[in-house]
N, C-alpha and C. Protein backbone atom coordinates (compact mmCIF):
# COMPACT_ATOMS: atom_id res chain seq x y z
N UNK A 1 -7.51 -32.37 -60.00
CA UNK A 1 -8.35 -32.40 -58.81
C UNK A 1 -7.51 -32.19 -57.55
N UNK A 2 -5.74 -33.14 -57.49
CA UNK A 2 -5.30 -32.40 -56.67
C UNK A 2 -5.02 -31.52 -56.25
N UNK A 3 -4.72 -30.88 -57.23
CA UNK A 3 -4.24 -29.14 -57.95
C UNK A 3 -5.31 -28.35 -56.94
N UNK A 4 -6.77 -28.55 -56.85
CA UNK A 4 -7.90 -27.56 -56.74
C UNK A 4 -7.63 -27.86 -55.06
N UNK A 5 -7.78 -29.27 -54.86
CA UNK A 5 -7.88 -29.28 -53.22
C UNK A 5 -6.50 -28.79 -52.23
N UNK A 6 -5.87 -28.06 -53.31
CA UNK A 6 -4.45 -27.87 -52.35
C UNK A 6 -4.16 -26.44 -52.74
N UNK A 7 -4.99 -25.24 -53.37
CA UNK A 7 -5.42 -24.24 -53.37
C UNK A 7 -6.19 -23.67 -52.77
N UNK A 8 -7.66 -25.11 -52.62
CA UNK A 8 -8.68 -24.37 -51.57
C UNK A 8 -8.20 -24.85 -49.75
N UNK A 9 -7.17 -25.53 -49.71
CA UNK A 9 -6.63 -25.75 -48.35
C UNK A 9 -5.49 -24.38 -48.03
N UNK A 10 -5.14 -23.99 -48.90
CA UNK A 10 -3.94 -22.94 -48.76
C UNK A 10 -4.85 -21.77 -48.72
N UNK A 11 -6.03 -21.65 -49.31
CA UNK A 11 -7.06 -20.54 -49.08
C UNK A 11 -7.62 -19.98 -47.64
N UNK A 12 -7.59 -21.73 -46.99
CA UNK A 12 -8.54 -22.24 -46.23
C UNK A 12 -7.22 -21.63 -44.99
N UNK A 13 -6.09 -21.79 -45.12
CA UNK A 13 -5.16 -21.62 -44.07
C UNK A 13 -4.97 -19.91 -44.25
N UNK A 14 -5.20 -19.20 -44.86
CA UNK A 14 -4.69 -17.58 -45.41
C UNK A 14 -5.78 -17.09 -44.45
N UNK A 15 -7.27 -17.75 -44.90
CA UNK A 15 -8.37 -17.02 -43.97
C UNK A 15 -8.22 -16.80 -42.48
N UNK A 16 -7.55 -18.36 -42.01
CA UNK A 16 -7.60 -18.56 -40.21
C UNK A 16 -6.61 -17.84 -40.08
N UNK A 17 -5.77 -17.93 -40.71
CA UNK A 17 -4.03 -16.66 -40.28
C UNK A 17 -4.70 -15.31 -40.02
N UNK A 18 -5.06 -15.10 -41.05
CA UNK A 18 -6.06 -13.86 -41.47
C UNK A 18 -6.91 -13.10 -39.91
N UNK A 19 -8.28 -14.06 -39.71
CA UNK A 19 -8.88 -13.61 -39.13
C UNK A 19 -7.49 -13.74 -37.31
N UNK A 20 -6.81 -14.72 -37.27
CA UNK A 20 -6.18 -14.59 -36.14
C UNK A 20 -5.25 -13.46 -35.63
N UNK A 21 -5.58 -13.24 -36.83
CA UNK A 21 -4.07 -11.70 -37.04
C UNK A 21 -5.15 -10.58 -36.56
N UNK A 22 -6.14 -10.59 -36.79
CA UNK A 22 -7.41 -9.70 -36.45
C UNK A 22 -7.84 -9.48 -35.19
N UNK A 23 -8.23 -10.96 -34.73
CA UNK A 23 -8.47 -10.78 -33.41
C UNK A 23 -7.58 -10.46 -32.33
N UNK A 24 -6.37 -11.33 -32.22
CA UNK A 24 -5.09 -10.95 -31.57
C UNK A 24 -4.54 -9.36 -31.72
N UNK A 25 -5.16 -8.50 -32.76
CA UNK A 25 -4.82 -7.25 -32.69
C UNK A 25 -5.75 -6.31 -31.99
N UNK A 26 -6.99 -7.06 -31.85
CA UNK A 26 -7.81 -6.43 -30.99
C UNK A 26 -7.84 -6.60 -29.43
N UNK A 27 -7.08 -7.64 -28.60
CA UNK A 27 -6.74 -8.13 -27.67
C UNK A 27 -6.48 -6.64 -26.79
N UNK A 28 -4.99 -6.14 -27.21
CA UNK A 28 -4.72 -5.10 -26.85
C UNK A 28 -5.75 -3.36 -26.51
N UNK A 29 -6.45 -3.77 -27.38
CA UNK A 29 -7.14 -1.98 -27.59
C UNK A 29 -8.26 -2.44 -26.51
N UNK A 30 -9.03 -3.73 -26.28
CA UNK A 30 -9.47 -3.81 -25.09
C UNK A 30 -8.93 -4.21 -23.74
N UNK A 31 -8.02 -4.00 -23.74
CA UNK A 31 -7.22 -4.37 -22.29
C UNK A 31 -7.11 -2.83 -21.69
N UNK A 32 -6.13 -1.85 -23.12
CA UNK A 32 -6.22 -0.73 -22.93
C UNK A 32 -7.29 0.09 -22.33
N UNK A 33 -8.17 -0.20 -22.67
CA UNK A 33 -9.55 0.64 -22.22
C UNK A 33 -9.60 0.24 -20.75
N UNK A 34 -9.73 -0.89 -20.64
CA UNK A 34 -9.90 -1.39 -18.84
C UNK A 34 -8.81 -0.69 -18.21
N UNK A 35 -7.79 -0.59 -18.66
CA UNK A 35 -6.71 -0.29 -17.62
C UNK A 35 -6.92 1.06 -17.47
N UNK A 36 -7.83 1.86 -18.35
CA UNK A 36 -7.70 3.47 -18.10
C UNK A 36 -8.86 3.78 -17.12
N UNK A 37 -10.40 2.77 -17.05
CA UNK A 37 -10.97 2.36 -15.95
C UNK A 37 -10.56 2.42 -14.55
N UNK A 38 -9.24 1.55 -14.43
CA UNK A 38 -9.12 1.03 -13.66
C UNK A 38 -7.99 1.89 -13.26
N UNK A 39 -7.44 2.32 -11.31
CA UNK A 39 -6.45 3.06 -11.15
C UNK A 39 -5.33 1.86 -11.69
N UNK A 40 -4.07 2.62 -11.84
CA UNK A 40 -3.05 1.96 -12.44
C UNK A 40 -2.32 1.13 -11.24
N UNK A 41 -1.94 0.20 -11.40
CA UNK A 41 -1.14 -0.69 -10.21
C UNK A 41 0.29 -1.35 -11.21
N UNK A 42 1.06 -1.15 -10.12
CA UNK A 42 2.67 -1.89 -10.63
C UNK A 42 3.35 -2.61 -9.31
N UNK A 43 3.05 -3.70 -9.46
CA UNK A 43 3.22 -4.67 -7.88
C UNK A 43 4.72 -4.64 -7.99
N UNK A 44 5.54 -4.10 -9.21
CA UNK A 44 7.06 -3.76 -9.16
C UNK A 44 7.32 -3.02 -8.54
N UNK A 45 7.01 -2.11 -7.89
CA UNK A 45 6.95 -0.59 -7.43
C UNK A 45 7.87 -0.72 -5.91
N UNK A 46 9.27 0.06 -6.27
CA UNK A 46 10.26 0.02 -5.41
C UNK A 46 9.53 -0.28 -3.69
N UNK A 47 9.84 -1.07 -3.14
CA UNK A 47 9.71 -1.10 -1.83
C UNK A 47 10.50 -0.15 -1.09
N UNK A 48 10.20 0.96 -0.55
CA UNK A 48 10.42 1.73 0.38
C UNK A 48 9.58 2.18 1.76
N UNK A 49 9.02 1.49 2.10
CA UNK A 49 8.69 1.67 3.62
C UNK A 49 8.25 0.25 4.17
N UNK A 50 9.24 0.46 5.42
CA UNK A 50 9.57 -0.46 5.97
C UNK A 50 8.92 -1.11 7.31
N UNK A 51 9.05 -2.13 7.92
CA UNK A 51 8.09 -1.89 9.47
C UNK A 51 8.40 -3.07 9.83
N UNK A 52 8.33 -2.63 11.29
CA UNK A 52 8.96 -3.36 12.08
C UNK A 52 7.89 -3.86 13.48
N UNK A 53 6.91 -4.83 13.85
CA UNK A 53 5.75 -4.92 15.32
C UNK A 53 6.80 -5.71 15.97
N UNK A 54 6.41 -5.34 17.47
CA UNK A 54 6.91 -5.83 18.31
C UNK A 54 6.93 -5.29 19.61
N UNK A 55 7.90 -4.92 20.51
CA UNK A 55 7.92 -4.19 21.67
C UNK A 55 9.23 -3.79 21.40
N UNK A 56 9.01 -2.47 22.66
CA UNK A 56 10.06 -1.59 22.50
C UNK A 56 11.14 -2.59 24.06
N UNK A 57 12.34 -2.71 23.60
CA UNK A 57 13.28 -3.05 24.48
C UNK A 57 14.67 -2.18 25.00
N UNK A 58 14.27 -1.06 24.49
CA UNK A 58 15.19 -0.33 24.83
C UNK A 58 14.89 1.50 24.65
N UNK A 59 15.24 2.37 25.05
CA UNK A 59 14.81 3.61 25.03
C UNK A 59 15.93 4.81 25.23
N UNK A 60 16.20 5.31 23.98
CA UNK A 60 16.99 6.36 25.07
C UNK A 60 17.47 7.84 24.29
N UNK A 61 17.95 8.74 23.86
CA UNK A 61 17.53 9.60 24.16
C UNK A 61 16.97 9.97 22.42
N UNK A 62 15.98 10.33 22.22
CA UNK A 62 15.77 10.47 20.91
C UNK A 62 15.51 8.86 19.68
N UNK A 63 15.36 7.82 20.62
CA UNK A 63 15.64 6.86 19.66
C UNK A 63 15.27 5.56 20.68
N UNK A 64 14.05 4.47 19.92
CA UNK A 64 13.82 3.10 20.62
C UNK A 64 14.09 2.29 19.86
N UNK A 65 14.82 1.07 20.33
CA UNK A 65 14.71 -0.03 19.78
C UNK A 65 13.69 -0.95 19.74
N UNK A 66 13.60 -1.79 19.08
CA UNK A 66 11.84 -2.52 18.84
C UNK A 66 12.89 -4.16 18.69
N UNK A 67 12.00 -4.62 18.84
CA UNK A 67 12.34 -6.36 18.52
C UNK A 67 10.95 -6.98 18.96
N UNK A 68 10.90 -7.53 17.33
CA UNK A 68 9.88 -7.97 16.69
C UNK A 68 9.86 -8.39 15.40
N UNK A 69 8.75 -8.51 14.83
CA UNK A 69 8.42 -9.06 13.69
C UNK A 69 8.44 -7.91 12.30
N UNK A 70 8.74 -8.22 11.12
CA UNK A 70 8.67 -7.39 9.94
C UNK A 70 9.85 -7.68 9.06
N UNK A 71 10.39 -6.21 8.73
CA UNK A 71 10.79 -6.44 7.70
C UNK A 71 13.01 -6.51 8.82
N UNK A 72 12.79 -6.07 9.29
CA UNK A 72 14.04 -6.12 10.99
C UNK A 72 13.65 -6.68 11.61
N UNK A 73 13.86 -7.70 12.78
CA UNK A 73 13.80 -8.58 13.89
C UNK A 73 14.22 -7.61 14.82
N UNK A 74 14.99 -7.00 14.37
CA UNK A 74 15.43 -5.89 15.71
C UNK A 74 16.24 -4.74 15.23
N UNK A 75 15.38 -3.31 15.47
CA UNK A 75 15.83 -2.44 14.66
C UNK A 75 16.03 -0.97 15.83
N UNK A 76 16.81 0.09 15.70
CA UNK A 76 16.91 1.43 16.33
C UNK A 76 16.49 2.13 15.47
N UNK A 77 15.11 2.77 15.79
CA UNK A 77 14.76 4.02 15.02
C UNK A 77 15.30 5.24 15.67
N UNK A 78 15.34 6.25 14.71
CA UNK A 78 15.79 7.49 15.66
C UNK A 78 14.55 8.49 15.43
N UNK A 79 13.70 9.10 17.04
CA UNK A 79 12.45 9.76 16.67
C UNK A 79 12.81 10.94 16.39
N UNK A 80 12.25 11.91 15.09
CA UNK A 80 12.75 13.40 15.28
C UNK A 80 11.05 14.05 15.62
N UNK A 81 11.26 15.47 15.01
CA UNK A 81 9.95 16.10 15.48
C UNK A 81 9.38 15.42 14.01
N UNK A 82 9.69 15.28 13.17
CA UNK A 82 9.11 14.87 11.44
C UNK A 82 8.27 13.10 12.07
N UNK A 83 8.47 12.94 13.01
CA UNK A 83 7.87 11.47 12.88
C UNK A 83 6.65 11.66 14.02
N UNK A 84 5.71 11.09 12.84
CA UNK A 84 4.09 10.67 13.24
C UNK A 84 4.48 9.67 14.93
N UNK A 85 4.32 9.79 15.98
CA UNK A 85 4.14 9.18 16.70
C UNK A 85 2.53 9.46 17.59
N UNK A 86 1.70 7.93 17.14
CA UNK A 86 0.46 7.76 16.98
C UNK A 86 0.00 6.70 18.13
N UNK A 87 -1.50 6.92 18.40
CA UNK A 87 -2.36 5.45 19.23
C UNK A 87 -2.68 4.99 18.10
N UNK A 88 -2.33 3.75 17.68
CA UNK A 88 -2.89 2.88 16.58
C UNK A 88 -4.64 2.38 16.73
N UNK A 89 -4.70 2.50 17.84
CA UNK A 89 -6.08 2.65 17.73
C UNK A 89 -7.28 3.65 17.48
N UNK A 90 -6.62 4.85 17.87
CA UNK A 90 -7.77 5.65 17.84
C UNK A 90 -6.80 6.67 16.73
N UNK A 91 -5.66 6.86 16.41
CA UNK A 91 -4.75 7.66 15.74
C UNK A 91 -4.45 8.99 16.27
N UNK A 92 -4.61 9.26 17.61
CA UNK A 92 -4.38 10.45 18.33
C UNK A 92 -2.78 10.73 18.40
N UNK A 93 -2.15 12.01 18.73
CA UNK A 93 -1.11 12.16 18.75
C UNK A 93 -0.29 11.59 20.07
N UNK A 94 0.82 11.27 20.07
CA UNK A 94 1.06 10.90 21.16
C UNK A 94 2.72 10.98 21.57
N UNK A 95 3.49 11.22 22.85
CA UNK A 95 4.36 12.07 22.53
C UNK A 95 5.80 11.12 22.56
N UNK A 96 6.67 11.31 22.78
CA UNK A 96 8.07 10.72 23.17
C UNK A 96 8.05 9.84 24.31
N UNK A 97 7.53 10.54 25.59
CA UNK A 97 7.90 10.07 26.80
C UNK A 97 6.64 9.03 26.83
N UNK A 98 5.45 8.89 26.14
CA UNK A 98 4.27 7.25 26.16
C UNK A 98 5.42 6.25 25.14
N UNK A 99 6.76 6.41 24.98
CA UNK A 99 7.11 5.37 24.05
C UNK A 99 8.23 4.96 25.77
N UNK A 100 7.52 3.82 26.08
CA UNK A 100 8.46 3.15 27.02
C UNK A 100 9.05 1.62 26.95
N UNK A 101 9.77 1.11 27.34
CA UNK A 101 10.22 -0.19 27.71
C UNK A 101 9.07 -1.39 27.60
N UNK A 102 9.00 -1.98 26.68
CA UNK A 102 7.61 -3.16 27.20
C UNK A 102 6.44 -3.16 26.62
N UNK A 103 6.37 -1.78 25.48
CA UNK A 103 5.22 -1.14 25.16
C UNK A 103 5.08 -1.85 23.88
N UNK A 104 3.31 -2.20 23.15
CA UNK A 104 3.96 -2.95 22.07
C UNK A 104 3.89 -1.96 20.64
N UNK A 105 4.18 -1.72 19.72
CA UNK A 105 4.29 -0.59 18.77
C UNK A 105 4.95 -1.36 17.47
N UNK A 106 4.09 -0.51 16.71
CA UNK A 106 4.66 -1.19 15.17
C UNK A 106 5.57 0.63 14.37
N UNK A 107 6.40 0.26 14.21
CA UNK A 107 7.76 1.65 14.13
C UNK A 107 7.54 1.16 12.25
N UNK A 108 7.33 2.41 11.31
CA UNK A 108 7.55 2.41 10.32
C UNK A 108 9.18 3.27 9.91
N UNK A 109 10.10 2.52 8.74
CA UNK A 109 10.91 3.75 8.81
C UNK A 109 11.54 3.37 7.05
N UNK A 110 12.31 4.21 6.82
CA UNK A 110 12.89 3.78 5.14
C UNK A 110 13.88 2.59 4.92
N UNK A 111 14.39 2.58 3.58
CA UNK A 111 15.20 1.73 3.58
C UNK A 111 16.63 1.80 3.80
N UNK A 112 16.71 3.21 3.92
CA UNK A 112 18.43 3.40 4.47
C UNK A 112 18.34 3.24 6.01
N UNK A 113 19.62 2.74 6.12
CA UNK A 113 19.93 2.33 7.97
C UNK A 113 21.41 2.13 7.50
N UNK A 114 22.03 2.09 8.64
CA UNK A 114 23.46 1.52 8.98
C UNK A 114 23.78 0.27 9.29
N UNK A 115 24.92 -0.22 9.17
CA UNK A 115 25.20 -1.64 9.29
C UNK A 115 25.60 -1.97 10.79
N UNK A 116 25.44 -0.70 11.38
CA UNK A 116 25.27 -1.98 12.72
C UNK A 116 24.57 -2.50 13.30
N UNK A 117 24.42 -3.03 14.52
CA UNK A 117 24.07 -4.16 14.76
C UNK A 117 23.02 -3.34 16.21
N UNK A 118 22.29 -3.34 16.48
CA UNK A 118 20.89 -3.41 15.54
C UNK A 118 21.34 -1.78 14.72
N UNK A 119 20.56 -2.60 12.95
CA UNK A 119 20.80 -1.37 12.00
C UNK A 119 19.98 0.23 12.60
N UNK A 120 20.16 1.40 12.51
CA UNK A 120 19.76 2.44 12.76
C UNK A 120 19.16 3.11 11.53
N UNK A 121 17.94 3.63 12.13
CA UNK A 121 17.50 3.86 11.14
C UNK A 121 16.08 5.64 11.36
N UNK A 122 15.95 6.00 10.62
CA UNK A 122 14.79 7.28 10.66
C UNK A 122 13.27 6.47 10.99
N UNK A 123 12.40 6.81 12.13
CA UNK A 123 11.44 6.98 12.20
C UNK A 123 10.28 7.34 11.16
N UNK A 124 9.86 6.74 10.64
CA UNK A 124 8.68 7.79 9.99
C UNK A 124 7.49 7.50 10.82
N UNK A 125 6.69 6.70 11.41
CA UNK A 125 5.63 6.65 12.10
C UNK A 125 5.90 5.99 13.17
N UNK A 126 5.41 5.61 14.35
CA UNK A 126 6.12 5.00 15.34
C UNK A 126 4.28 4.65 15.94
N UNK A 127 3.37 3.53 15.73
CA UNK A 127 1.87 3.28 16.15
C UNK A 127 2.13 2.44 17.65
N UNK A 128 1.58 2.72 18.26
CA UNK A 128 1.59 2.26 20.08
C UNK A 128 -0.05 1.14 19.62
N UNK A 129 0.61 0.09 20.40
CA UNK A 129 -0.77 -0.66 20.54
C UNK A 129 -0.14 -2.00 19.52
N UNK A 130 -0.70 -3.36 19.99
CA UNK A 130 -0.02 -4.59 19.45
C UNK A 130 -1.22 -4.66 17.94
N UNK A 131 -0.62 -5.23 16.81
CA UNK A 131 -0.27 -5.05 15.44
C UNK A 131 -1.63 -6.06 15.18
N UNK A 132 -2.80 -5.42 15.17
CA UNK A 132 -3.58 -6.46 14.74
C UNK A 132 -4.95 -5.50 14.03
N UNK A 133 -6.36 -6.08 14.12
CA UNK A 133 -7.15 -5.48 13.59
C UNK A 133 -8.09 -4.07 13.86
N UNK A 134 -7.22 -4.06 14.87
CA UNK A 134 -7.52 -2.52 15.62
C UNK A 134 -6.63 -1.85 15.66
N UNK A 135 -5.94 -1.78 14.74
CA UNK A 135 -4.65 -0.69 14.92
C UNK A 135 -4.55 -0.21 13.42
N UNK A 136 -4.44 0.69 13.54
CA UNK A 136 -4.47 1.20 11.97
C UNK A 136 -3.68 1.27 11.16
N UNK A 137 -3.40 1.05 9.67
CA UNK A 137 -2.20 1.09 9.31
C UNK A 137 -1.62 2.06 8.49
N UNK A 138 -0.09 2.43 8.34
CA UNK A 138 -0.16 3.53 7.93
C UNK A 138 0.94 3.75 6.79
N UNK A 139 -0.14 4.64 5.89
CA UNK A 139 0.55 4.54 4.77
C UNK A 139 0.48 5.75 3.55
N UNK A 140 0.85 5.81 2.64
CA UNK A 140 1.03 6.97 2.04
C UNK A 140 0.48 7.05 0.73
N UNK A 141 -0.68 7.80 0.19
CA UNK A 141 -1.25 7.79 -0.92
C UNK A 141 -0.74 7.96 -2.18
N UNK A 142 -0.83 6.98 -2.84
CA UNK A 142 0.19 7.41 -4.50
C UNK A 142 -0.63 7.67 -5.17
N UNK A 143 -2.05 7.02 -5.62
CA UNK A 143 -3.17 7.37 -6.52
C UNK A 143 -4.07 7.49 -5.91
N UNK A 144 -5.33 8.35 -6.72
CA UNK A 144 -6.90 8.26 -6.05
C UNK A 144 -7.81 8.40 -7.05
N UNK A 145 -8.30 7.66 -7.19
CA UNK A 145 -9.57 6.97 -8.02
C UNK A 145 -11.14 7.84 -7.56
N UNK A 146 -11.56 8.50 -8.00
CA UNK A 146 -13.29 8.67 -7.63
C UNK A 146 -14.06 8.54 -8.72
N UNK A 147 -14.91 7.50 -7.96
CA UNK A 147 -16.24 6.93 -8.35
C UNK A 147 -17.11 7.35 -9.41
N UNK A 148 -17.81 6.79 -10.46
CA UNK A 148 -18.76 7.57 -11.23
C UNK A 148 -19.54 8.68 -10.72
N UNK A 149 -19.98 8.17 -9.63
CA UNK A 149 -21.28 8.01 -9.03
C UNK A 149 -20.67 9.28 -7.69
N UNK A 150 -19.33 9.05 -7.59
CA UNK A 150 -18.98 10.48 -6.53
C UNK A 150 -19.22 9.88 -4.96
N UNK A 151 -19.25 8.65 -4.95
CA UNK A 151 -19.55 8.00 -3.53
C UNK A 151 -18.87 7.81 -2.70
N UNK A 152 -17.79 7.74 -3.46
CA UNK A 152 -16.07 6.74 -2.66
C UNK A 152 -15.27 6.72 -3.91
N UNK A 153 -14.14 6.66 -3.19
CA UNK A 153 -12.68 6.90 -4.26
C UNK A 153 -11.82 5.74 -3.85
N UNK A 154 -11.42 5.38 -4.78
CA UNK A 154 -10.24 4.05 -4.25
C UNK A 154 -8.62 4.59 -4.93
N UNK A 155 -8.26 4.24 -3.58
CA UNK A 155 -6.65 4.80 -3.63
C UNK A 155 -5.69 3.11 -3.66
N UNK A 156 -4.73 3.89 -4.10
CA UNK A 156 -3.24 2.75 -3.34
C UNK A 156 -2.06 3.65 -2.97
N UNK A 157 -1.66 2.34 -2.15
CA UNK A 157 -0.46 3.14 -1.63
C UNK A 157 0.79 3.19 -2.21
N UNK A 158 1.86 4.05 -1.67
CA UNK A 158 3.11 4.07 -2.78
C UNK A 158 3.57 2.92 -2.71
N UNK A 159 3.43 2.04 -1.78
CA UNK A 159 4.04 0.89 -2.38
C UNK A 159 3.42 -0.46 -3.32
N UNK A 160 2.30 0.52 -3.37
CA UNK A 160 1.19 -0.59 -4.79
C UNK A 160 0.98 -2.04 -4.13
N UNK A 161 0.90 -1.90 -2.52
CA UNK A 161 0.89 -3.42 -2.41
C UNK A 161 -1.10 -3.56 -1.36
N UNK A 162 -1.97 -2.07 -1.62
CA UNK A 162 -3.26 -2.09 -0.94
C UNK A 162 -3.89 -1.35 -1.75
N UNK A 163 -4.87 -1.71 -1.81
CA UNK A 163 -5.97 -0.68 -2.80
C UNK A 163 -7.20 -0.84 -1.99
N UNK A 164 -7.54 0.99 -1.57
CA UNK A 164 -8.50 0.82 -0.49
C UNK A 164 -9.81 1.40 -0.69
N UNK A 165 -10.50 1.31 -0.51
CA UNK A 165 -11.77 1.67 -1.02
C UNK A 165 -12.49 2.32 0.09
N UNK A 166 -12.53 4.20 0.37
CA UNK A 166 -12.85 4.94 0.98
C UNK A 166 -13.93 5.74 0.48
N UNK A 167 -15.37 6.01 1.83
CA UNK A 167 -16.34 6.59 1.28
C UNK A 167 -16.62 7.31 2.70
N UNK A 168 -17.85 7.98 2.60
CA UNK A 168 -17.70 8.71 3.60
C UNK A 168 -18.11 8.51 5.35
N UNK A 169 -18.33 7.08 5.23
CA UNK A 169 -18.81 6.59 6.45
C UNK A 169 -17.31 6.16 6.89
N UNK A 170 -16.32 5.94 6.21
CA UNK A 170 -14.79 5.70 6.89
C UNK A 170 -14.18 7.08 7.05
N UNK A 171 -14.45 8.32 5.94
CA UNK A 171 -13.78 9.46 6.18
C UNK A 171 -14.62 10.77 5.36
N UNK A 172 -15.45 11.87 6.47
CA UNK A 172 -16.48 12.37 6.10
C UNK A 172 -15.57 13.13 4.49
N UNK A 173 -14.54 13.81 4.74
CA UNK A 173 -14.08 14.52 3.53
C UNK A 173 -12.86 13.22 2.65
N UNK A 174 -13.82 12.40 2.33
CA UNK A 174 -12.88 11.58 1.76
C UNK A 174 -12.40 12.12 0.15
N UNK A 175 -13.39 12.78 -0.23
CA UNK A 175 -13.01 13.42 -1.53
C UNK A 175 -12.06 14.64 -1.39
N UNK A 176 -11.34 14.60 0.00
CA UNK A 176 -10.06 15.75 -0.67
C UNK A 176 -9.09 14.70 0.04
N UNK A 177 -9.05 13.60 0.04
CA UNK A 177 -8.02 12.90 0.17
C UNK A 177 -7.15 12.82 -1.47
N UNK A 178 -5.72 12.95 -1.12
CA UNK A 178 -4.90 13.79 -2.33
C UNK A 178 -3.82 12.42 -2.29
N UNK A 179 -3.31 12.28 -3.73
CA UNK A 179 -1.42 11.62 -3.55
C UNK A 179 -0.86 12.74 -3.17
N UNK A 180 -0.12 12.12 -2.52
CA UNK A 180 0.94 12.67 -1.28
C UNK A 180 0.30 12.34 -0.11
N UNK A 181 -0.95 12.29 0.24
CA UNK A 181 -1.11 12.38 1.75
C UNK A 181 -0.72 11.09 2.27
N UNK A 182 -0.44 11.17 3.96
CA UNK A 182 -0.20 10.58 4.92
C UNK A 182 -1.36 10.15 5.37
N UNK A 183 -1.58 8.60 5.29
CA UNK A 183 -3.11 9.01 6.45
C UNK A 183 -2.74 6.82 7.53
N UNK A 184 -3.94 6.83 7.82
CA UNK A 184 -3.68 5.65 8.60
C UNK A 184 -5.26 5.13 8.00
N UNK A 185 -5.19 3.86 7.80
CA UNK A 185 -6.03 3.20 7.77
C UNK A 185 -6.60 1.90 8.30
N UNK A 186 -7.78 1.67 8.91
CA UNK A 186 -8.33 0.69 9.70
C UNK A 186 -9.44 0.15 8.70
N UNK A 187 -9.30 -1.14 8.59
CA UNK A 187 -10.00 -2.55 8.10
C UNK A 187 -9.82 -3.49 8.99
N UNK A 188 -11.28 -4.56 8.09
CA UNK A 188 -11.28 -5.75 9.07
C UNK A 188 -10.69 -6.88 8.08
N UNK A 189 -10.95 -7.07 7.18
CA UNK A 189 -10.33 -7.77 5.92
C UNK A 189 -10.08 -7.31 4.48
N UNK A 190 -8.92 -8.55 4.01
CA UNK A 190 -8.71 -7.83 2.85
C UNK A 190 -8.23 -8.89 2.19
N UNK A 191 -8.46 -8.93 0.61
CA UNK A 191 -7.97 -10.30 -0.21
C UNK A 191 -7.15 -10.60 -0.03
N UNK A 192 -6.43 -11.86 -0.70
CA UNK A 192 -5.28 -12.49 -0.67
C UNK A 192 -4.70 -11.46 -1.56
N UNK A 193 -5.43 -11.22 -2.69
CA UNK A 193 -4.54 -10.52 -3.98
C UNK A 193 -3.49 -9.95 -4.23
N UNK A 194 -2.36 -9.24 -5.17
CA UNK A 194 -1.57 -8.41 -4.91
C UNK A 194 -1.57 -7.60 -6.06
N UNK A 195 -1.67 -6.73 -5.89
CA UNK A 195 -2.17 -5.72 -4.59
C UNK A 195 -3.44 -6.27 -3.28
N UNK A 196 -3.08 -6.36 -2.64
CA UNK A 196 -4.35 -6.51 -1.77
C UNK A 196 -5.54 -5.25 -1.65
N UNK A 197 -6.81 -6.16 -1.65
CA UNK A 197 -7.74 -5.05 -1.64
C UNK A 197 -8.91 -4.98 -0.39
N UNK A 198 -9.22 -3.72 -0.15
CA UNK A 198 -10.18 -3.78 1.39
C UNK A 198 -11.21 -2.69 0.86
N UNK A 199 -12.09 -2.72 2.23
CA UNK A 199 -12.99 -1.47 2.02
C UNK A 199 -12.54 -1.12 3.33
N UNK A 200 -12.10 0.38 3.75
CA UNK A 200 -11.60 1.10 4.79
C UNK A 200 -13.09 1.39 5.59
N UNK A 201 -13.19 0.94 6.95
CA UNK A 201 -14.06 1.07 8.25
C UNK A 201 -13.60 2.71 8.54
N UNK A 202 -12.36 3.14 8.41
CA UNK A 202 -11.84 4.21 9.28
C UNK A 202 -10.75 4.95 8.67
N UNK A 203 -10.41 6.08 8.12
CA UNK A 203 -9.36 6.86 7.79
C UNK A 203 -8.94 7.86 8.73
N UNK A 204 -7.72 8.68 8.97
CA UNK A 204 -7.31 9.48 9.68
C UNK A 204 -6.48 9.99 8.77
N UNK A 205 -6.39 11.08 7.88
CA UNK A 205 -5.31 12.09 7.33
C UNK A 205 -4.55 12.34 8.07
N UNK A 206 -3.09 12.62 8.11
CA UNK A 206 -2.34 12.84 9.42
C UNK A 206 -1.73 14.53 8.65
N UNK A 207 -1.68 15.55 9.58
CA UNK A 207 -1.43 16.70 9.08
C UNK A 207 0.12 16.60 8.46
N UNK A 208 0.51 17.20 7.42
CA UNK A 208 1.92 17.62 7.54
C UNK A 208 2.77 18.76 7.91
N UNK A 209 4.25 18.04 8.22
CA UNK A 209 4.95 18.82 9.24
C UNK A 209 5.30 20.21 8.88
């Protein structure tokens, strides 16, 4: 009798291994499917663009310094003709000589600079106007997602840290928004999440050089 109850317990343990080995193998093939749903995100994704709000404290020939808040406390960009210099509010072009002393501007630029003191560094966007919910932000498309339904497309940016959700009341030709493009984007909120996520009020494609 012991014999039987310690066969049908070893039976009894083969089945639950069994079916666990089953389900746990199916875990994967539905995750897979969602993720091909879903655009791809890697919150690992090298940090390369950089930014710096604040005011400009210095100016001079080809190049402002900013001191402020970001990823530098106090940084020298150098402007060439390749750098977006923008109204963060409305995203109009705007030239060298509106970047003055006092002005407040959020300066995007890479991660190479020099070690001095303040580090020097390339311009890539240079936005006029203090760093808040009216100023647009700007950033560079790595993926683009469109809709079943063809309504709106949700992108992120190369640095996988926004996923934005554009339709055509933020940008009439939002369906030839491409990876690679440059554009600026205006929201009013956006999750905690990370990636953080919004629905875009406003897009501006910025031409390239």
């Amino acid at each position: 009798m012991k014999i039987m109850r310690k066969v049908l317990a070893l039976a009894s343990c083969a089945v639950m291994l069994v079916g666990g080995a089953a389900i746990a193998a199916e875990v994967p093939q539905v995750a897979t499917v969602n993720e091909q749903k879903e655009i791809m995100v890697q919150p690992q994704k090298e940090h390369n663009l950089l930014h710096t709000s604040g005011k400009i404290v210095e100016v001079n020939d080809k190049q402002i310094v900013v001191k402020g808040t970001g990823d530098q406390e106090l940084v020298a960009v150098n402007i060439s003709e390749q750098t977006y210099i923008l109204d963060g509010d409305k995203g109009r072009n705007k030239k060298m000589k509106n970047l003055k002393v006092g002005r407040d501007v959020t300066v995007y630029y890479g991660p190479i600079m020099t070690r001095s003191l303040p580090p020097q560094t390339e311009a890539i966007a240079v936005l006029l106007g203090e760093a808040d919910e009216d100023q647009g932000r700007y950033m560079v498309v790595d993926q683009v997602k469109m809709s079943e339904d063809q309504s709106y497309i949700t992108l992120i940016d190369e640095e996988h840290s926004l996923i934005a959700t554009v339709d055509k009341d933020a940008y009439k030709r939002f369906a030839e928004i491409k990876s690679g493009d440059r554009i600026l984007v205006w929201y009013d909120m956006m999750t905690m999440s990370i990636p953080a996520k919004t629905n875009a009020k406003k897009v501006v494609v910025l031409p390239n050089f």
